[in-house]
Protein backbone atom coordinates (compact mmCIF):
# COMPACT_ATOMS: atom_id res chain seq x y z
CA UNK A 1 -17.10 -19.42 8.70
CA UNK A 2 -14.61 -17.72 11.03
CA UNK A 3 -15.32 -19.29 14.20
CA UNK A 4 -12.69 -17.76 16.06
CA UNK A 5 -14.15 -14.07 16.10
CA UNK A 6 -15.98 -13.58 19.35
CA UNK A 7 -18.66 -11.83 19.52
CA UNK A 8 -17.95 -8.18 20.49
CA UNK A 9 -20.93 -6.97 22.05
CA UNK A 10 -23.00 -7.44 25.69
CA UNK A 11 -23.85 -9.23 27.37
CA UNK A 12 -20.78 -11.48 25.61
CA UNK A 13 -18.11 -9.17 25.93
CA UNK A 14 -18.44 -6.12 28.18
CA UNK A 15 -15.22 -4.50 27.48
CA UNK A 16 -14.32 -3.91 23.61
CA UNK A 17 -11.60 -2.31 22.51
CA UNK A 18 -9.64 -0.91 19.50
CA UNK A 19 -8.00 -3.41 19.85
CA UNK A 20 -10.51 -6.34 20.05
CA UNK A 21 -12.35 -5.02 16.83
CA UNK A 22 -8.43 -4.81 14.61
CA UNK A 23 -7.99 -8.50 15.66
CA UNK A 24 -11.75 -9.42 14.37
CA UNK A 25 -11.12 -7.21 11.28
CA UNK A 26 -7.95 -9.01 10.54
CA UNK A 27 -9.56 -12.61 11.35
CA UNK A 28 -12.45 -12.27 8.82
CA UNK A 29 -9.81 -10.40 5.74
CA UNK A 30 -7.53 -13.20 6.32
CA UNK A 31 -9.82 -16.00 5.82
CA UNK A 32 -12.00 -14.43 3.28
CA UNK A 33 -8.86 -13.95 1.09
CA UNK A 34 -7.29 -17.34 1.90
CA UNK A 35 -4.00 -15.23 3.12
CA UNK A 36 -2.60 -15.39 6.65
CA UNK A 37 -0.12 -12.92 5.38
CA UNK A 38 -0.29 -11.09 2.12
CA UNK A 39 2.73 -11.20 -0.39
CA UNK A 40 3.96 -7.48 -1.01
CA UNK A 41 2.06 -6.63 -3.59
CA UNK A 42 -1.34 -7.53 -2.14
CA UNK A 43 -0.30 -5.89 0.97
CA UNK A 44 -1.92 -2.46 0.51
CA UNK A 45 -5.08 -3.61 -0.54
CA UNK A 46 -4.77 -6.30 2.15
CA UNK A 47 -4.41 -3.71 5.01
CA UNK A 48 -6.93 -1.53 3.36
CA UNK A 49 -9.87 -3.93 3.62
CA UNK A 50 -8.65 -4.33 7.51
CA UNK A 51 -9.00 -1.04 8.40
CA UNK A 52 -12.37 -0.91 6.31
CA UNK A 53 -13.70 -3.74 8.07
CA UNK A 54 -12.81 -2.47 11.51
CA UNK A 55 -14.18 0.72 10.69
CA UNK A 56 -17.48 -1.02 9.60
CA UNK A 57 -17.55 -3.30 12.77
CA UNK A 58 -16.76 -0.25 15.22
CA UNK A 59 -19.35 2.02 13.68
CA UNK A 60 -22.48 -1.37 13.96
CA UNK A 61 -21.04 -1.87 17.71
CA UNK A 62 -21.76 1.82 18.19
CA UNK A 63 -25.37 2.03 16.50
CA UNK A 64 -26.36 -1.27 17.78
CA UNK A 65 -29.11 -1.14 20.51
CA UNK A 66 -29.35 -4.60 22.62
CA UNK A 67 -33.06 -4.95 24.67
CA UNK A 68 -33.21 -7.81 27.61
């Protein structure tokens, strides 16, 4: 589906950043909700599934345990 979101975690990409896991966040709200950029009044709830999505991915990069 969004082929464009690397994967963020070793041995792919050793260095991950705040800013690595915004851009992902962003990448999977905008084509799940078909909007590169929300009209106004879809904004809020627009930036509010970013921030919950890069709060989701940040927290599985942190508890996720790679063997090998």
């Amino acid at each position: 589906m969004c082929r464009s979101i690397k994967t963020l975690r070793p041995p792919f990409t050793e260095d991950v950043g705040p800013t690595d896991v915004e851009a992902a966040a962003l990448q999977y709200v905008r084509k799940i909700s078909g909007f590169r950029q929300p009209a106004s009044h879809n904004k809020e709830a627009f930036d509010q599934a970013v921030a919950a999505v890069a709060h989701a991915t940040a927290r599985l990069l942190d508890q996720l345990v790679v063997k090998g």
